[in-house]
N, C-alpha and C. Protein backbone atom coordinates (compact mmCIF):
# COMPACT_ATOMS: atom_id res chain seq x y z
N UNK A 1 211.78 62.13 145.18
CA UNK A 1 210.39 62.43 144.81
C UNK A 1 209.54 62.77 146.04
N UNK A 2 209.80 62.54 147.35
CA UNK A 2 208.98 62.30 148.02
C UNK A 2 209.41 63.18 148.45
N UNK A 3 210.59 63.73 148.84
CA UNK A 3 211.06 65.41 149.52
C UNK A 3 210.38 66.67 148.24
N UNK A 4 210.42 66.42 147.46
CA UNK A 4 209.44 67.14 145.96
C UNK A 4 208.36 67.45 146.55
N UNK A 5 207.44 66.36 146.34
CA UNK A 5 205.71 65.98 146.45
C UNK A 5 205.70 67.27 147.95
N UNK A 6 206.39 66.71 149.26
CA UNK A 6 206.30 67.33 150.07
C UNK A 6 206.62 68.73 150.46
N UNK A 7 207.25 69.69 149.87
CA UNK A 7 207.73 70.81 149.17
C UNK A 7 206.26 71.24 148.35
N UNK A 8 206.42 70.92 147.54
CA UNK A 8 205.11 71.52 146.38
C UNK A 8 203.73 71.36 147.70
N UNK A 9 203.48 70.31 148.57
CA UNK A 9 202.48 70.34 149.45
C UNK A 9 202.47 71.82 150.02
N UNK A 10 203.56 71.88 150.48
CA UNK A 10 203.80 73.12 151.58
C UNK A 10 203.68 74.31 150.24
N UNK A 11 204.16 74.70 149.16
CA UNK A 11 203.77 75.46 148.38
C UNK A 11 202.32 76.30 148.50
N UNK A 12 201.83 75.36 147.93
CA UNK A 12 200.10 75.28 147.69
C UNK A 12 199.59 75.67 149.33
N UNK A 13 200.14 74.97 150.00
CA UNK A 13 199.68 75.63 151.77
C UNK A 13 199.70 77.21 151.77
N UNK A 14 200.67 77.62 151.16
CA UNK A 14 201.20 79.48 151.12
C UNK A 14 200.46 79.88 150.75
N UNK A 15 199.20 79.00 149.91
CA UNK A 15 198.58 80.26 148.70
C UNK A 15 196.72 80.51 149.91
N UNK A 16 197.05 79.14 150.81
CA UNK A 16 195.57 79.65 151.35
C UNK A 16 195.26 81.09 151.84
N UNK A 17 196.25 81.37 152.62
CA UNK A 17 195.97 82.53 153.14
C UNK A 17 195.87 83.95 151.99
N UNK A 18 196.33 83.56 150.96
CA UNK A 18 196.08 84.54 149.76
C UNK A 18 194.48 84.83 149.71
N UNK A 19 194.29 82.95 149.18
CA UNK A 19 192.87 83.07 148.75
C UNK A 19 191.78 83.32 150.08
N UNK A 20 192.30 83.48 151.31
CA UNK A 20 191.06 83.92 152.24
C UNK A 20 190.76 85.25 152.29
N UNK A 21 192.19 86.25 151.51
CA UNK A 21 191.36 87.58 151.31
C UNK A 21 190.32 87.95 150.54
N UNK A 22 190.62 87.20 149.42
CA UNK A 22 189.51 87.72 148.16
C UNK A 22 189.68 88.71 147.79
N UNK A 23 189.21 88.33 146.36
CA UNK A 23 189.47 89.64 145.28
C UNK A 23 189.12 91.04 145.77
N UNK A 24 190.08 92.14 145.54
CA UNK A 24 189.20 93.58 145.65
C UNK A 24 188.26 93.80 145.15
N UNK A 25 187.84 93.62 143.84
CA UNK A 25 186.87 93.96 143.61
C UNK A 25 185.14 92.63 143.20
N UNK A 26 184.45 93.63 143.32
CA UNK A 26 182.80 92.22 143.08
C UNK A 26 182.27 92.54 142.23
N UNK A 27 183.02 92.21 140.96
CA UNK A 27 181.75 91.99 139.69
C UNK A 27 182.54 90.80 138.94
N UNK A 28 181.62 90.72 137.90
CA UNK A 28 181.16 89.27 137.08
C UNK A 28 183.20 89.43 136.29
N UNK A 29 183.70 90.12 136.09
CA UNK A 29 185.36 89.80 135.51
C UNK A 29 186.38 89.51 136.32
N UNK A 30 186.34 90.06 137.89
CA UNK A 30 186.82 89.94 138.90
C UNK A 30 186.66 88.16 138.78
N UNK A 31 185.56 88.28 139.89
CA UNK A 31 185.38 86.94 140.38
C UNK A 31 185.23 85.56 139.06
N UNK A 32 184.81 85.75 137.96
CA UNK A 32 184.95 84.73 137.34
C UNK A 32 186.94 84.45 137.15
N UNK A 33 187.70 85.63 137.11
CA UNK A 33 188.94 85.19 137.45
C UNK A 33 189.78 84.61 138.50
N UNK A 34 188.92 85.17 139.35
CA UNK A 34 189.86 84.27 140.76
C UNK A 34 188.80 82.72 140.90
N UNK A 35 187.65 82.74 140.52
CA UNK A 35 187.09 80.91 140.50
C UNK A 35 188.76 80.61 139.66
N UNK A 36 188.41 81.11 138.75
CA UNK A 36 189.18 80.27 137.55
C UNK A 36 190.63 79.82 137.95
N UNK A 37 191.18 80.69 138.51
CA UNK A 37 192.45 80.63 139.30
C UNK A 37 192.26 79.45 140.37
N UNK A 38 190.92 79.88 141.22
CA UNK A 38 191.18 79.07 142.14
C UNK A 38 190.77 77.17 141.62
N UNK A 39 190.24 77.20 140.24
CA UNK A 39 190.41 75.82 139.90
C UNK A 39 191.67 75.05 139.09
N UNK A 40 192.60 76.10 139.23
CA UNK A 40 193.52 75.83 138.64
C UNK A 40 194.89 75.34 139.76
N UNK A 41 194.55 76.03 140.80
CA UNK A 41 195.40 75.49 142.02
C UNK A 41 194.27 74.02 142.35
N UNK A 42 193.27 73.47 142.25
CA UNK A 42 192.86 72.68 142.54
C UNK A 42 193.42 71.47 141.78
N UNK A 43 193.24 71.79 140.53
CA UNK A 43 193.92 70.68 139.44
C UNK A 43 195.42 70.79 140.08
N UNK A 44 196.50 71.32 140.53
CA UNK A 44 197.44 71.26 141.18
C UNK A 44 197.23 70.39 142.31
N UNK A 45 196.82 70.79 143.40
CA UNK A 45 196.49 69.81 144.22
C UNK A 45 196.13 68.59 143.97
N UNK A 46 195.83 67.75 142.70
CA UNK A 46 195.07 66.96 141.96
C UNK A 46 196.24 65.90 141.87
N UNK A 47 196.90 66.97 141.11
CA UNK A 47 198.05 66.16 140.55
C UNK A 47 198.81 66.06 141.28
N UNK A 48 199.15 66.82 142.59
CA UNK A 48 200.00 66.09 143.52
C UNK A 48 199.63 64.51 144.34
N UNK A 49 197.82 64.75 144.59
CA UNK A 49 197.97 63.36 145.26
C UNK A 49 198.09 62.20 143.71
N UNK A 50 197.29 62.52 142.83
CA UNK A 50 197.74 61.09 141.77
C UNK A 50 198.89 61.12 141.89
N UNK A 51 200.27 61.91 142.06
CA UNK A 51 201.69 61.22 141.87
C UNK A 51 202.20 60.39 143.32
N UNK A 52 201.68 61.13 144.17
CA UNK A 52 201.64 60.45 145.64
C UNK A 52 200.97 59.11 145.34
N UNK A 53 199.99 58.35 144.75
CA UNK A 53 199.47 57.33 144.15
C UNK A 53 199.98 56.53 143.43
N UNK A 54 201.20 57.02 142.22
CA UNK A 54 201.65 56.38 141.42
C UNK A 54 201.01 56.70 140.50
N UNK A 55 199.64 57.58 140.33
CA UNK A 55 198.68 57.34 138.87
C UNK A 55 199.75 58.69 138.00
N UNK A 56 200.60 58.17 137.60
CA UNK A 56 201.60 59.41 136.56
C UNK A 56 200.71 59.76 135.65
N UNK A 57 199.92 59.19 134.60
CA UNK A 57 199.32 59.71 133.35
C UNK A 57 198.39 60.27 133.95
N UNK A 58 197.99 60.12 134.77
CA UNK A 58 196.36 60.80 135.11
C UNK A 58 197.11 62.67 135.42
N UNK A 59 198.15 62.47 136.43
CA UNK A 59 198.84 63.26 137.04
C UNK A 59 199.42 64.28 135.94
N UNK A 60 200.23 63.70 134.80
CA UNK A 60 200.34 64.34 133.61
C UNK A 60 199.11 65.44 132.96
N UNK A 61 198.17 64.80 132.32
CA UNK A 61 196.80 65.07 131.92
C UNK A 61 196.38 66.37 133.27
N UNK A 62 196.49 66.36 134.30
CA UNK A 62 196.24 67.44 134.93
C UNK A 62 197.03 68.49 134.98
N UNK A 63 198.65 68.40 134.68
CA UNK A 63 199.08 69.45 134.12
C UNK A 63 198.58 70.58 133.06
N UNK A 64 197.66 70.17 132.53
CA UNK A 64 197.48 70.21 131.19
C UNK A 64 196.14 70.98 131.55
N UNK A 65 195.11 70.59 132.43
CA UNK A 65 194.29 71.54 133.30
C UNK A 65 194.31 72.16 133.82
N UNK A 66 195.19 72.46 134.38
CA UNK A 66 195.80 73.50 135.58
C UNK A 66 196.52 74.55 134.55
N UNK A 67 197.09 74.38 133.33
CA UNK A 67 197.36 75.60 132.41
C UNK A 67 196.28 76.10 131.90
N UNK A 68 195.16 75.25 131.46
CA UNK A 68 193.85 75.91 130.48
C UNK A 68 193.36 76.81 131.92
N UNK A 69 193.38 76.56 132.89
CA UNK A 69 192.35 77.02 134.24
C UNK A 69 193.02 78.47 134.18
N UNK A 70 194.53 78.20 134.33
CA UNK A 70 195.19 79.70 134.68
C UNK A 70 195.04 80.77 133.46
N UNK A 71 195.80 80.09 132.46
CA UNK A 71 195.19 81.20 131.26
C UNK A 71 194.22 81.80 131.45
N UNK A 72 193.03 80.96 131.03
CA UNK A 72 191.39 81.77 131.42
C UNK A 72 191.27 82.42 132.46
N UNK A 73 191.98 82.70 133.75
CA UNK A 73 192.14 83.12 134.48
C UNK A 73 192.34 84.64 134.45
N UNK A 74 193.85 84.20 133.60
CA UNK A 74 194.49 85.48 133.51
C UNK A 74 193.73 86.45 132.50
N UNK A 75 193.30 86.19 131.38
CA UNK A 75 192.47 86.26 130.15
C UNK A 75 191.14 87.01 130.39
N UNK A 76 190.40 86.16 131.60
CA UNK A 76 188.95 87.17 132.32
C UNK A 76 189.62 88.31 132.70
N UNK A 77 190.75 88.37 133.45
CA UNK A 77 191.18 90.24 134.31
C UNK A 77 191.79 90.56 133.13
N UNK A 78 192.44 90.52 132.15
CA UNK A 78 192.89 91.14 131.26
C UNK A 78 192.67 91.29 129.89
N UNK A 79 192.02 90.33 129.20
CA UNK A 79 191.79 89.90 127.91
C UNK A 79 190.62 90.40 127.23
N UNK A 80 189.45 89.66 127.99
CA UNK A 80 188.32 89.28 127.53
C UNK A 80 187.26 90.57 127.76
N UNK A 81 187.08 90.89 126.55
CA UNK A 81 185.69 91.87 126.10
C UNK A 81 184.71 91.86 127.16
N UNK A 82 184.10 92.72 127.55
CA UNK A 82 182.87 92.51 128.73
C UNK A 82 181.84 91.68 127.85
N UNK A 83 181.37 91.29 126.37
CA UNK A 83 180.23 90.39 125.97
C UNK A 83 181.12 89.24 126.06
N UNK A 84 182.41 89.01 126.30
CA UNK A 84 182.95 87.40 126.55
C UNK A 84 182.81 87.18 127.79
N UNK A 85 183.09 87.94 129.13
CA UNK A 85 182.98 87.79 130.32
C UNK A 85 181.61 88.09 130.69
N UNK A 86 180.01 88.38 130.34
CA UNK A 86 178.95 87.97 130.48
C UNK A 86 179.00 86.28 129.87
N UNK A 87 179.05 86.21 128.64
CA UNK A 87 179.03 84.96 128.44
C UNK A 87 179.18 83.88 129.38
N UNK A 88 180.64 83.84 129.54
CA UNK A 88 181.13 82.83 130.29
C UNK A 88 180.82 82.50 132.31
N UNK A 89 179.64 83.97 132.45
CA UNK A 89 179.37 84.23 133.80
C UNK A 89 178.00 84.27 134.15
N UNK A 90 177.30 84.14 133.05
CA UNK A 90 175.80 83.50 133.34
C UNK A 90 175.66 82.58 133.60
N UNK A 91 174.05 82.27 134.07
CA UNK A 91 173.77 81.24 134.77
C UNK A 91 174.29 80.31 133.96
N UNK A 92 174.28 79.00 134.43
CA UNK A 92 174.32 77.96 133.47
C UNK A 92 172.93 76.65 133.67
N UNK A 93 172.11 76.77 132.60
CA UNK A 93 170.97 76.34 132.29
C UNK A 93 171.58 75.45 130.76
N UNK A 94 169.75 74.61 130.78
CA UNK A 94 170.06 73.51 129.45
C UNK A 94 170.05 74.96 128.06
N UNK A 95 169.65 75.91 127.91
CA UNK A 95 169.94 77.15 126.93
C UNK A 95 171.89 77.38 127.13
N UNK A 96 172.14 77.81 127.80
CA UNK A 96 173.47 78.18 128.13
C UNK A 96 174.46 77.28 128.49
N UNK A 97 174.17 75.89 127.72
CA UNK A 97 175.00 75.21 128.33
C UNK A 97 176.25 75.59 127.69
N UNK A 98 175.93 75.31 126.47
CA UNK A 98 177.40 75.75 125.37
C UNK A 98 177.69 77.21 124.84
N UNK A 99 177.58 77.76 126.06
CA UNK A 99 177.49 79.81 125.87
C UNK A 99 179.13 79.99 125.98
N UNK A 100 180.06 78.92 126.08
CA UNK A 100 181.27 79.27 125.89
C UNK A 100 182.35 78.53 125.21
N UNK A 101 181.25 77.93 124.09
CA UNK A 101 181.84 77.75 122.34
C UNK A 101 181.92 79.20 122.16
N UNK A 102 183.26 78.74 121.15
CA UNK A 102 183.41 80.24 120.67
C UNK A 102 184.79 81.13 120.59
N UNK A 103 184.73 80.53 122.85
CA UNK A 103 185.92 81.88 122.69
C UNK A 103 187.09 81.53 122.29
N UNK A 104 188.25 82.78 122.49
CA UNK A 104 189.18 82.10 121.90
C UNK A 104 190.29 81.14 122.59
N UNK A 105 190.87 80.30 121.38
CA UNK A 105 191.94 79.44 121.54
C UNK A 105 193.02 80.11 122.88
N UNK A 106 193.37 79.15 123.34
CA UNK A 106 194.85 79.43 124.32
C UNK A 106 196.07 80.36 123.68
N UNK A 107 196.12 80.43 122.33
CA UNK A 107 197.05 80.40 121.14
C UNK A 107 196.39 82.19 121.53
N UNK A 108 194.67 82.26 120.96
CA UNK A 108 194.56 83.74 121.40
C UNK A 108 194.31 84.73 122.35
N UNK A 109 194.56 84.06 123.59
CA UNK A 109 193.79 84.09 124.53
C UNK A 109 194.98 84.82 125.43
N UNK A 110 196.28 84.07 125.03
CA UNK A 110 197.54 84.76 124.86
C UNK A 110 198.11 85.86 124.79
N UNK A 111 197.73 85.85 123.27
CA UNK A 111 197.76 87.22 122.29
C UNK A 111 197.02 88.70 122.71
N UNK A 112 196.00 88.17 123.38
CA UNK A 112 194.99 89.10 124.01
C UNK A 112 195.36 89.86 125.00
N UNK A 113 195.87 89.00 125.90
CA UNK A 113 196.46 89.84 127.24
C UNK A 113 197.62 90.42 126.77
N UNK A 114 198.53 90.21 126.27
CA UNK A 114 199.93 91.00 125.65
C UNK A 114 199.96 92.18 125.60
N UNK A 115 200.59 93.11 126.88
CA UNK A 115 200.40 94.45 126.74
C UNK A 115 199.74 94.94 127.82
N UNK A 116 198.80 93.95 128.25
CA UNK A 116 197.94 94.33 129.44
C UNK A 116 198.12 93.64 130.32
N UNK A 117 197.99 92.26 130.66
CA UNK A 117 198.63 91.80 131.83
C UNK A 117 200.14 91.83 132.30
N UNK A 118 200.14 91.89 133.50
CA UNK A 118 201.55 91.59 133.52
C UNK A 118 202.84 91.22 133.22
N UNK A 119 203.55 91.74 132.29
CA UNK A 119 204.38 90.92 131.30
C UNK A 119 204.86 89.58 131.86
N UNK A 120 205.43 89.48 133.47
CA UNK A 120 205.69 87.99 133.64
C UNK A 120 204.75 86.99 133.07
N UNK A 121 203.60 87.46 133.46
CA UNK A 121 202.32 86.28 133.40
C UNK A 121 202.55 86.36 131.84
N UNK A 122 201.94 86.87 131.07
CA UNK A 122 201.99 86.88 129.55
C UNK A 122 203.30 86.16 129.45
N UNK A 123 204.81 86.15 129.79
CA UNK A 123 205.83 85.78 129.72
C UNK A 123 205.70 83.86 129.30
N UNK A 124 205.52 83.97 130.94
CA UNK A 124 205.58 82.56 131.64
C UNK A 124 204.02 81.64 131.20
N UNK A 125 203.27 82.35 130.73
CA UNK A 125 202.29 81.65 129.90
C UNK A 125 202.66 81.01 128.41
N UNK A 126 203.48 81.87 127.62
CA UNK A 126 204.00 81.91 126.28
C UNK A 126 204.96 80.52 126.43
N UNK A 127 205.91 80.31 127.53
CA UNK A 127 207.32 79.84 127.93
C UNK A 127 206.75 78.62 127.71
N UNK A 128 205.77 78.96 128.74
CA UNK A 128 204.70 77.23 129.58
C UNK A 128 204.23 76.80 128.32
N UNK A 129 203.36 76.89 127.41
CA UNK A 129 202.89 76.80 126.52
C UNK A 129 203.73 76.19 125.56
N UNK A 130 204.81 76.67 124.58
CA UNK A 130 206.03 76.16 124.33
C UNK A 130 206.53 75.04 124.58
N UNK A 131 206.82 74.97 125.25
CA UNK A 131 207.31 73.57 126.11
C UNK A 131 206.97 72.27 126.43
N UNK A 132 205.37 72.78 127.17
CA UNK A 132 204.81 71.50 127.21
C UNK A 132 203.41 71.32 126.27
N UNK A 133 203.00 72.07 125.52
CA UNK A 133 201.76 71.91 125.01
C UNK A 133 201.46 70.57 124.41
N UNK A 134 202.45 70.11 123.40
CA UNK A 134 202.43 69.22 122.47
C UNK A 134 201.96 67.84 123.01
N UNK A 135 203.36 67.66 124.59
CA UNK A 135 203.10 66.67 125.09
C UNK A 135 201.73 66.40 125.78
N UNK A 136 201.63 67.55 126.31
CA UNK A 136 200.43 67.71 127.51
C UNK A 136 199.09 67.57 126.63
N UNK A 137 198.82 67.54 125.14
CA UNK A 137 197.78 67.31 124.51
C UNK A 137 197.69 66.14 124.50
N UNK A 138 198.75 65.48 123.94
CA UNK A 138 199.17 63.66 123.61
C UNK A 138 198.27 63.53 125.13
N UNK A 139 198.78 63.82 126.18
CA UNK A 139 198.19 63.03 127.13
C UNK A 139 196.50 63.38 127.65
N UNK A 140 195.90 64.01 126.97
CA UNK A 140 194.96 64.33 127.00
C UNK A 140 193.85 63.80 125.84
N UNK A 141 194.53 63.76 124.91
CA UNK A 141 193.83 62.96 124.27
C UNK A 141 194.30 61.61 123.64
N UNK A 142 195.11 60.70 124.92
CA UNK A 142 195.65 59.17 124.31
C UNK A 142 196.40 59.48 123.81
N UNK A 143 197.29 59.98 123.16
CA UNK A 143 198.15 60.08 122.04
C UNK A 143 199.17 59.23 122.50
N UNK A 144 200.62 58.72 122.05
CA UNK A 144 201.68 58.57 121.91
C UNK A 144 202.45 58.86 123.33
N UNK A 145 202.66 59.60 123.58
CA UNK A 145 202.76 59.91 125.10
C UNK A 145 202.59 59.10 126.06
N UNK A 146 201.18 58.46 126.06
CA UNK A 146 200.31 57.79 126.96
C UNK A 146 200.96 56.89 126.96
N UNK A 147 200.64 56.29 125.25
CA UNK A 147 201.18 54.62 124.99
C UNK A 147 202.27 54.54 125.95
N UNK A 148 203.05 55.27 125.37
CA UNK A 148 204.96 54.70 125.50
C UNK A 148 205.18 54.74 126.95
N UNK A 149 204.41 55.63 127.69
CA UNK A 149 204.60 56.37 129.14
C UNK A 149 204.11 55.11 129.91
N UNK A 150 203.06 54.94 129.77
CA UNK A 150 201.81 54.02 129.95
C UNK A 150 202.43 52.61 130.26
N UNK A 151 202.98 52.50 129.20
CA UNK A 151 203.42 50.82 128.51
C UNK A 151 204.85 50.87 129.75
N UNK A 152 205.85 51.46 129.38
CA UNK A 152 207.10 51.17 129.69
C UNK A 152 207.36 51.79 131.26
N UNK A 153 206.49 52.50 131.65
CA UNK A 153 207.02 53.30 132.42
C UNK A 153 207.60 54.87 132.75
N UNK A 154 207.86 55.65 133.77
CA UNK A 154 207.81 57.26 133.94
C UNK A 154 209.21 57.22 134.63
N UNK A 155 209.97 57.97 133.72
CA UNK A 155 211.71 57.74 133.92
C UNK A 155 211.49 59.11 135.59
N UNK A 156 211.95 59.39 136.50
CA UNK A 156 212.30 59.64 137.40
C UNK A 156 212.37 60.96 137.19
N UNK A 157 213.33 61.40 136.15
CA UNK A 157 213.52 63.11 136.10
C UNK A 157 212.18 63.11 134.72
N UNK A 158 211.60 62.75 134.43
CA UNK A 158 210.34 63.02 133.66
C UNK A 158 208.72 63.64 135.40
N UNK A 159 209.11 62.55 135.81
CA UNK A 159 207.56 63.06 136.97
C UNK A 159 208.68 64.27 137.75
N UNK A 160 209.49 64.34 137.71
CA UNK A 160 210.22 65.22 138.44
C UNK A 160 209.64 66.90 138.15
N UNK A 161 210.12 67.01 136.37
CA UNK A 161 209.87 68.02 135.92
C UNK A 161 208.65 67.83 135.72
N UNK A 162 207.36 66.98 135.40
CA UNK A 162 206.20 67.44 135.62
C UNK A 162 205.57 68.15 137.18
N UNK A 163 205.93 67.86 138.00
CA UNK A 163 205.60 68.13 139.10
C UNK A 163 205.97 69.89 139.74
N UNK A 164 207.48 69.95 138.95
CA UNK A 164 207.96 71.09 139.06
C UNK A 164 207.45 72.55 138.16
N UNK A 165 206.93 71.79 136.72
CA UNK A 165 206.30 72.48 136.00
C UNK A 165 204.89 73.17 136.62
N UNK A 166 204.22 72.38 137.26
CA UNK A 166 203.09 72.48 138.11
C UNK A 166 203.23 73.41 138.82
N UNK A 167 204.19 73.46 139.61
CA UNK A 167 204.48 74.58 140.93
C UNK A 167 204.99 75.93 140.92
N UNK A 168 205.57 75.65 139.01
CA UNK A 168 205.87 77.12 138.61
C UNK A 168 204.03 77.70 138.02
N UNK A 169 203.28 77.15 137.40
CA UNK A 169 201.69 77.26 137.46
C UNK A 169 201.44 77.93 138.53
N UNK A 170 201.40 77.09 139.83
CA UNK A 170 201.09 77.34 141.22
C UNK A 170 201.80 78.75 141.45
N UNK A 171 202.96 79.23 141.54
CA UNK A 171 203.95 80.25 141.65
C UNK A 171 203.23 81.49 141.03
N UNK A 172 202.87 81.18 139.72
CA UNK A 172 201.85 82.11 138.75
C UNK A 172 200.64 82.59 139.65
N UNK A 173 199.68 81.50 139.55
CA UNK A 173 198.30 81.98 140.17
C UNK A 173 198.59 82.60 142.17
N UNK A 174 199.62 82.35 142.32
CA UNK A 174 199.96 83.08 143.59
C UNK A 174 200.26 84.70 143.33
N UNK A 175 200.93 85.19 142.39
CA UNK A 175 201.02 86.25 141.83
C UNK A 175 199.62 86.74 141.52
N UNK A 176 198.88 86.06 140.44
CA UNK A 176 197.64 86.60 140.30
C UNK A 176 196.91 87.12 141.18
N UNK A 177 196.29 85.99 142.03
CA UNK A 177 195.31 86.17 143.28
C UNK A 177 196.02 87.19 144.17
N UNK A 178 197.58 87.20 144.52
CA UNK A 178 197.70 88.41 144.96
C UNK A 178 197.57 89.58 144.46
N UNK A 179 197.59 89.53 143.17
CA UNK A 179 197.44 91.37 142.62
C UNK A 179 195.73 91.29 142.69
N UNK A 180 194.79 90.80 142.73
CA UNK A 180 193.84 90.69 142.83
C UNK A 180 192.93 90.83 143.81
N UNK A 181 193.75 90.83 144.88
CA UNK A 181 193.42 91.07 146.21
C UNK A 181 193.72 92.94 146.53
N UNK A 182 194.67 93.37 145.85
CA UNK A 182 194.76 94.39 146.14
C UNK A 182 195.36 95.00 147.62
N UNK A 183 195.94 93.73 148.06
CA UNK A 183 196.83 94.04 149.73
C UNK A 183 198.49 94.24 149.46
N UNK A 184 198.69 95.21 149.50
CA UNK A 184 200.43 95.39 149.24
C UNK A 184 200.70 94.51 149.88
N UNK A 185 200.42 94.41 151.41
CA UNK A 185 201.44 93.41 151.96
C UNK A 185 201.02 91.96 152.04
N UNK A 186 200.47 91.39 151.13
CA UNK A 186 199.99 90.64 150.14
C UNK A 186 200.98 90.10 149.14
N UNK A 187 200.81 91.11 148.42
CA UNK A 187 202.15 91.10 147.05
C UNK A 187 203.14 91.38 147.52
N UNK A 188 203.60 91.85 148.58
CA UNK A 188 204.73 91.83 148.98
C UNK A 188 205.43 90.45 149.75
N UNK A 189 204.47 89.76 150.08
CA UNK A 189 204.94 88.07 150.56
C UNK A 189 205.00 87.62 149.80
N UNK A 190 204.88 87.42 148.32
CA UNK A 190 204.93 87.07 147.23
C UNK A 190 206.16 86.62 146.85
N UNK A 191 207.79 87.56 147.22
CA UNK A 191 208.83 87.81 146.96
C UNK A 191 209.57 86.23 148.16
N UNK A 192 208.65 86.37 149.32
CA UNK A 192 209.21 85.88 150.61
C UNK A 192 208.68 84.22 150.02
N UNK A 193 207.64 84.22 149.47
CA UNK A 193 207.64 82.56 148.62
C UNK A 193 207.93 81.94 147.96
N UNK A 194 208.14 82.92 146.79
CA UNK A 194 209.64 82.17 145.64
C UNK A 194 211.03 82.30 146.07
N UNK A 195 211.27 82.74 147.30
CA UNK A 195 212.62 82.56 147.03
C UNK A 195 212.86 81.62 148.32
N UNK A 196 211.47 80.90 148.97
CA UNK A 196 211.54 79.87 150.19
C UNK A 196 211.22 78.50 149.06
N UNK A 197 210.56 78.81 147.64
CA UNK A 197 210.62 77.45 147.33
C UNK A 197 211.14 77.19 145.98
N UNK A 198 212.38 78.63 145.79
CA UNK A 198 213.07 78.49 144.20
C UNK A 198 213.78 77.06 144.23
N UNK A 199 214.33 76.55 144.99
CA UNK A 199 214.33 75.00 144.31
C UNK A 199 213.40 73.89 143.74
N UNK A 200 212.48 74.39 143.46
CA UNK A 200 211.10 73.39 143.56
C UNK A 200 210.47 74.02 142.20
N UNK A 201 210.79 75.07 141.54
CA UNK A 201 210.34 76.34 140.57
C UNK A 201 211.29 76.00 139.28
N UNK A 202 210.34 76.21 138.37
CA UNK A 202 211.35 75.55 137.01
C UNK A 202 212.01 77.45 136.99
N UNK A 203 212.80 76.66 135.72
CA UNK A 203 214.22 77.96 135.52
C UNK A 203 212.93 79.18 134.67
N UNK A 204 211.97 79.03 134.42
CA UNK A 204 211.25 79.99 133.79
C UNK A 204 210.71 80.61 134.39
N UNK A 205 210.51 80.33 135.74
CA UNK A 205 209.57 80.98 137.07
C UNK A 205 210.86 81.99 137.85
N UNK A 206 212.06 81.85 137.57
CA UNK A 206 213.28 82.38 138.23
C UNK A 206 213.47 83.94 138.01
C-alpha cells in the first residue's frame, strides 16, 4: 500500500506542469472545464492523504467526487449547450445559488458527449461508471457499504483497487487538460506517463 499511495503521489506530481500551461482558449466553456478538471484532481489528492490516514470511507466517498468533477468536466468542452454553460458560469449570488438544478444526470451527461468527445474519455467514463457507481453511491449516502466497510474493516485488495481506480480518473483528466492546452508536445508526454505508471492504472485505462 505504501509503494501504491507513493506512485499515485508521483502521478498527480506529472499533471502540475500540465496545469501551469492553461487552457488555449478564454471563455466561460473553456475555463469552467479545466476548474472542473482541476477539482477533480483535487478530490484525488484528497483521497490519497485520507488513505495515508487510515480514513478508508471518507477516502472511498471521494472517489465518487473526483468522477462527478471529471464528467462535468468533460461535459462543459463537449456536451453542454452554451444556455447550460452560462448557467453553471455566472456569478454565484443568494438569486443564483441553485442556477445549476436542472442539468443533466451523469447517466446524461454521458450520453451527451458520445460522438463528440474523445471516444476514450466517453469510453472510460461509461467503464468507470459501470463498475463503481452503485458502490460509490452506498458510500455517499451511508448505505450498506459504509456499515459493513465501516464495522468490519477494508480487506487490502479492496483500498488497493480504490486507489487505483482513482489514478485511472487522474490518467483521464491528464488527457483532458492536455488536449486543452493545445501544446502537441504536451499531448505528446501524455504517452511518456501512462506507460511510466501502467502498473498503478486499472485494466480500463490500458
Amino acid at each position: 500500500m505504501e509503494n501504491l499511495l507513493t506512485d499515485s503521489s508521483l502521478l498527480l506530481n506529472e499533471i502540475n506542469p500540465i496545469i501551469s500551461v492553461g487552457p488555449n482558449q478564454n471563455n466561460k466553456r473553456w475555463l469552467g472545464s479545466w476548474i472542473m478538471c482541476d477539482v477533480s484532481l483535487e478530490h484525488a489528492h484528497s483521497l490519497q492523504t485520507l488513505m495515508n490516514i487510515g480514513n478508508s470511507t471518507s477516502a472511498v466517498s471521494m472517489l465518487r467526487l473526483q468522477f462527478d468533477a471529471l464528467t462535468r468536466a468533460v461535459w462543459l468542452l463537449w456536451g453542454a449547450t452554451e444556455s447550460k454553460v452560462d448557467r453553471i458560469m455566472q456569478e454565484l449570488t443568494v438569486d443564483t445559488a441553485n442556477a445549476d438544478n436542472g442539468l443533466p444526470s451523469h447517466v446524461d451527461m454521458i450520453k451527451q458527449i458520445d460522438g463528440k468527445a474523445p471516444a476514450e474519455a466517453t469510453r472510460m467514463l461509461k467503464e468507470f461508471r459501470d463498475v463503481t457507481w452503485k458502490a460509490s453511491s452506498s458510500y455517499v449516502h451511508s448505505g450498506i457499504h459504509v456499515m459493513k466497510r465501516h464495522g468490519e474493516g477494508y480487506p487490502i485488495p479492496l483500498t488497493r483497487q480504490i486507489i487505483i481506480n482513482s489514478n485511472g480518473l487522474v490518467m483521464l483528466s491528464a488527457v483532458h487538460l492536455a488536449t486543452m492546452t493545445g501544446n502537441a508536445h504536451v499531448v505528446s508526454d501524455i504517452a511518456r506517463i501512462r506507460d511510466a505508471f501502467r502498473n498503478i492504472l486499472p485494466k480500463l485505462n490500458l
